[in-house]
Each structure stands twice: as C-alpha cells, then as structure tokens.
C-alpha atoms as a PDB file:
ATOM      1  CA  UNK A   1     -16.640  -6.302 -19.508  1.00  0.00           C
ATOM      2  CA  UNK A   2     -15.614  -2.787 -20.086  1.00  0.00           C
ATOM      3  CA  UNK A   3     -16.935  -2.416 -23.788  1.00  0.00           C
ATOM      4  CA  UNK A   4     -20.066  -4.090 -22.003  1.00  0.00           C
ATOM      5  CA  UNK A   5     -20.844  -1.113 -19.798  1.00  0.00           C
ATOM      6  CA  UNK A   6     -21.062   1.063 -23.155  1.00  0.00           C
ATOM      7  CA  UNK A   7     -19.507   4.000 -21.137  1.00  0.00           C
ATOM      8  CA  UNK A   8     -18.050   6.688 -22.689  1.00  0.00           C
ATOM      9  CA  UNK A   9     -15.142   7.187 -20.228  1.00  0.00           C
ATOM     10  CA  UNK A  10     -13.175   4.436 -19.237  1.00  0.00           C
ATOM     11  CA  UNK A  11     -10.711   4.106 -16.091  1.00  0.00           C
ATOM     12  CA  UNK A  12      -7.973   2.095 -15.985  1.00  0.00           C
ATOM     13  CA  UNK A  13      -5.266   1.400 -13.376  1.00  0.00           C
ATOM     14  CA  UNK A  14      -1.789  -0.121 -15.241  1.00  0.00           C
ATOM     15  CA  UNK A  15      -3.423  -2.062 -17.474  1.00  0.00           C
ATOM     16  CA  UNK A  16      -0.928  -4.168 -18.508  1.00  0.00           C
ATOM     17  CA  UNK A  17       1.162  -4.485 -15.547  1.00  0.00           C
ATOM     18  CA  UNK A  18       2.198  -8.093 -14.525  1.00  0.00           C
ATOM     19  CA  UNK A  19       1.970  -9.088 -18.439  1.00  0.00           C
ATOM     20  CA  UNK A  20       4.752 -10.339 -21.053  1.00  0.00           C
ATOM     21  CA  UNK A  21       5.059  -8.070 -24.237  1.00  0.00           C
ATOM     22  CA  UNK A  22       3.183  -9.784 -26.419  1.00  0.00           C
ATOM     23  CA  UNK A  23       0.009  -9.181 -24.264  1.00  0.00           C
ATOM     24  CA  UNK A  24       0.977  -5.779 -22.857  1.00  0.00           C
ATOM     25  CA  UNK A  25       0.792  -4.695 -26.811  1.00  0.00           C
ATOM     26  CA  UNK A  26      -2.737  -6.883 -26.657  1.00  0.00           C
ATOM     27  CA  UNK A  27      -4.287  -4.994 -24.444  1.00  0.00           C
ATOM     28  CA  UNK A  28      -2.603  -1.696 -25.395  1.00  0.00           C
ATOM     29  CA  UNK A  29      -4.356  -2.226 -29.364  1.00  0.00           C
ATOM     30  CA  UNK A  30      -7.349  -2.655 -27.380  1.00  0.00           C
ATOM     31  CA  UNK A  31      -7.136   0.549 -25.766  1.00  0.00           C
ATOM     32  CA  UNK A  32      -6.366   1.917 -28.878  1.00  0.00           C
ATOM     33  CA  UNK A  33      -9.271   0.281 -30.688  1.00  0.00           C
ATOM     34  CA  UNK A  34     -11.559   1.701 -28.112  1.00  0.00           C
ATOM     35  CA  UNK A  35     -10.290   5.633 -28.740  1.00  0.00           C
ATOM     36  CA  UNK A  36     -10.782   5.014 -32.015  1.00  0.00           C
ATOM     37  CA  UNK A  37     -14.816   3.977 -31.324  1.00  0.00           C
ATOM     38  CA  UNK A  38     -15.349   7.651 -29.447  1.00  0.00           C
ATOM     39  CA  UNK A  39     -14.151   6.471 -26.054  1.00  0.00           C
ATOM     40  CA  UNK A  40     -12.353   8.959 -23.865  1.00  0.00           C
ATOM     41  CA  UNK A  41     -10.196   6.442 -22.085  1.00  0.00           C
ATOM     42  CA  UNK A  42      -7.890   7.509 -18.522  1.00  0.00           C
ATOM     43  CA  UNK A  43      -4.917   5.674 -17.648  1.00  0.00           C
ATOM     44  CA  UNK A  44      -2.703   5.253 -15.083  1.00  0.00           C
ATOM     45  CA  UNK A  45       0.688   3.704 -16.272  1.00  0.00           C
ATOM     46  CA  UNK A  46       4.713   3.418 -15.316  1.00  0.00           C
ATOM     47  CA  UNK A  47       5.659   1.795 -18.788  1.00  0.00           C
ATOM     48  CA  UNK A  48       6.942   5.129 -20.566  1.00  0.00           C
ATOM     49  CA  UNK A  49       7.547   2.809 -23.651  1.00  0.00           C
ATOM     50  CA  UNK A  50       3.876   2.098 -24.043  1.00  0.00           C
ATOM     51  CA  UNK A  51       2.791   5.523 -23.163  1.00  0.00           C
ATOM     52  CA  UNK A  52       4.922   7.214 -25.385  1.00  0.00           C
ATOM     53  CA  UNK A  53       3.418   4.724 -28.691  1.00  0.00           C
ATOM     54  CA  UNK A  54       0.057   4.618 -27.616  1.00  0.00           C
ATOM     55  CA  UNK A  55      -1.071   7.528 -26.119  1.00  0.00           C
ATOM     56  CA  UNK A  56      -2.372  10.827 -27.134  1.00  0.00           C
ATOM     57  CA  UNK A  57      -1.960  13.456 -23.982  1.00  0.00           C
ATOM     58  CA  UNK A  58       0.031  12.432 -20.990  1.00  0.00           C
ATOM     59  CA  UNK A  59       0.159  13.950 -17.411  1.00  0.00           C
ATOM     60  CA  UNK A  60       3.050  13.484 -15.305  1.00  0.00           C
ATOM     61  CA  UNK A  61       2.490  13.662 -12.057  1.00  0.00           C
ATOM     62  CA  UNK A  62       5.829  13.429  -9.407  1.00  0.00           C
ATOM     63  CA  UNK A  63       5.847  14.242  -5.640  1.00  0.00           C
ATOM     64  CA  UNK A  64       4.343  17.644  -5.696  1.00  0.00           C
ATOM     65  CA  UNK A  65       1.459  17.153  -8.129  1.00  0.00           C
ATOM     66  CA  UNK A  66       1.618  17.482 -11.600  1.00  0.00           C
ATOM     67  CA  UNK A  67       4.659  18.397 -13.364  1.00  0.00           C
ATOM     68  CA  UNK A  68       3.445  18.293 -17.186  1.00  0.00           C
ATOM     69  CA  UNK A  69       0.789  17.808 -19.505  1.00  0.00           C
ATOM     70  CA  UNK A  70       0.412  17.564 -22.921  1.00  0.00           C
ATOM     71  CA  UNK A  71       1.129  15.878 -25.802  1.00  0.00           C
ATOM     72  CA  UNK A  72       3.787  12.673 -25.549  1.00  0.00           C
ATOM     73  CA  UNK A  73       6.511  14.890 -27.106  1.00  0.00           C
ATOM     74  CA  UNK A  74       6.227  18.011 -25.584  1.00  0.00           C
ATOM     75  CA  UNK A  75       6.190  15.463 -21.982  1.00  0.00           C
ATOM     76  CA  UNK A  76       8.802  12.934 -22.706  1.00  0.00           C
ATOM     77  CA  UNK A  77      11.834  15.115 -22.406  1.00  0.00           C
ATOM     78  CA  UNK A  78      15.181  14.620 -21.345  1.00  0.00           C
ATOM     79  CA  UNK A  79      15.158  17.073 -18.977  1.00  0.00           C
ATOM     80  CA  UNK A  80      11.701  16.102 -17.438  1.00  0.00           C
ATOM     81  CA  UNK A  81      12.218  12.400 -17.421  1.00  0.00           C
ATOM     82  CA  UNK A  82      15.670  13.405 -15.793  1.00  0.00           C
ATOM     83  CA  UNK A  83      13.495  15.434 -13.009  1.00  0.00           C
ATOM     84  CA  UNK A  84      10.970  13.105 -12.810  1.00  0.00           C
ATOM     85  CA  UNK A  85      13.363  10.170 -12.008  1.00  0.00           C
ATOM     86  CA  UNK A  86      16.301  11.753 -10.687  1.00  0.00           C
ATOM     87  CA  UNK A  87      18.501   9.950 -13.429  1.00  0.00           C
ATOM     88  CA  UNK A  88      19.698  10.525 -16.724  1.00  0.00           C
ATOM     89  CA  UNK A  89      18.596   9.489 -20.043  1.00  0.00           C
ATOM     90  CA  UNK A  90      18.537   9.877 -23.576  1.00  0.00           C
ATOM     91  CA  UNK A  91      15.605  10.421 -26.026  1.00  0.00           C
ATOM     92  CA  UNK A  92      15.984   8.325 -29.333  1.00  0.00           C
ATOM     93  CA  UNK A  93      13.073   7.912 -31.872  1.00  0.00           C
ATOM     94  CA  UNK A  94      11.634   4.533 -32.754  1.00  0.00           C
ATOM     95  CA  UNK A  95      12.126   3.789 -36.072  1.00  0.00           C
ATOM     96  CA  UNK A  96       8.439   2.616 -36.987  1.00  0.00           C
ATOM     97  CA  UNK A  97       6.824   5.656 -35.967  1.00  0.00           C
ATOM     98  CA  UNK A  98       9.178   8.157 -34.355  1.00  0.00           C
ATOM     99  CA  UNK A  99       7.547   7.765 -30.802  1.00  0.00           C
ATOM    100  CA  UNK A 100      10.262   8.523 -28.288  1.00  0.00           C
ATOM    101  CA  UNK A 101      12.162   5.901 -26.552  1.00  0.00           C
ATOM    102  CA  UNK A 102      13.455   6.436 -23.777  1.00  0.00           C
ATOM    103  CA  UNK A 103      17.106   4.580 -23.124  1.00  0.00           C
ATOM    104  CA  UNK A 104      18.548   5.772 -19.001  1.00  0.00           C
ATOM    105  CA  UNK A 105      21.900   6.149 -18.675  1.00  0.00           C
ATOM    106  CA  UNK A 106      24.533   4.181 -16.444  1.00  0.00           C
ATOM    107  CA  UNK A 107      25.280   5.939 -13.267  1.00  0.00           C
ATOM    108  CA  UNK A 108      28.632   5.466 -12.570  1.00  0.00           C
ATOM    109  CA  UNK A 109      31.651   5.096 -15.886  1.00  0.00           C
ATOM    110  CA  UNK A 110      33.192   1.868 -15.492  1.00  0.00           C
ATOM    111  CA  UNK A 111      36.755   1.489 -17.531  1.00  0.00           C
ATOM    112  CA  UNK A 112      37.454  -1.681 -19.597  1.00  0.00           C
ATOM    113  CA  UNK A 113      41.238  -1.761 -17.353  1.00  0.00           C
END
C-alpha cells in the first residue's frame, strides 16, 4: 500500500515491531529498497540493532527532547546510549559491515564462589 500512494515521504511507526528476525530484516530491505528509489523515508524505532545497519541519520530523542542527531556513528555512542538508557554498554563492530552493535552490560558482578 505504501509504494501505492507514490509519495515521496513515507512515515512509519516501528515497523517491524511484533515480528521474528527473519521478517524484521524483510521489511527492513524493503525500507531500504525504497531509499534507494528517491524516497525520503521517517521512522520511529526501539531496535538499535536495526537502526544502526539500516539507517542513514538517526535522532535520539530521551525525556527532554532530542539529545542527538546525525549520522549512526557519531549517535550510537557509549556514552549516549549509556545516557539515553541509564545503563552501561559496550560498542563492538559487526563484522559484515562495521555497523555498531550494541552489547549492555550486567548490572551487578556476580562471583563463580
């Protein structure tokens, strides 16, 4: 339906919520496919994973507006994921492509006694 419309911005609202991997990554090529036609395409989305592979600007917004914009490396931090989420993570890159993965870190050390 949305290719129907023939818009050249396109709104979507966590696209690929409720879905297994196989389909998030489905609908995510899609997406992708679409940029690549001259879309401009908006997204709202929680899975960092598939924002960090797939798209090309990111905003993060937390509870007093925005925090960050701009491209997926220069928004995917440590220390603004860490603010963001009031946790702790690490940054690794994906091997395929280098798109940052994000990995949290336990909250508490346990010991193996």
């Amino acid at each position: 339906m949305i290719l129907a419309q023939n818009t050249e911005v396109i709104l979507l609202d966590e696209p690929t919520s409720a879905l297994d991997i196989g389909h998030q990554i489905e609908v995510m090529e899609s997406i992708h496919q679409m940029v690549a036609m001259g879309k401009t395409v908006v997204l709202v989305i929680h899975d960092l994973a598939a924002a960090a592979r797939y798209c090309d600007e990111l905003i993060a917004i937390g509870d007093q507006g925005i925090v960050a914009t701009g491209p997926v490396t220069d928004v995917i931090t440590e220390p603004m994921i860490n603010k963001l989420y009031n946790t702790q993570v690490d940054i690794l890159n994906a091997p395929f492509d280098d798109a940052p993965v994000i990995v949290p870190r336990r909250q508490a050390a346990y010991s193996t006694d």
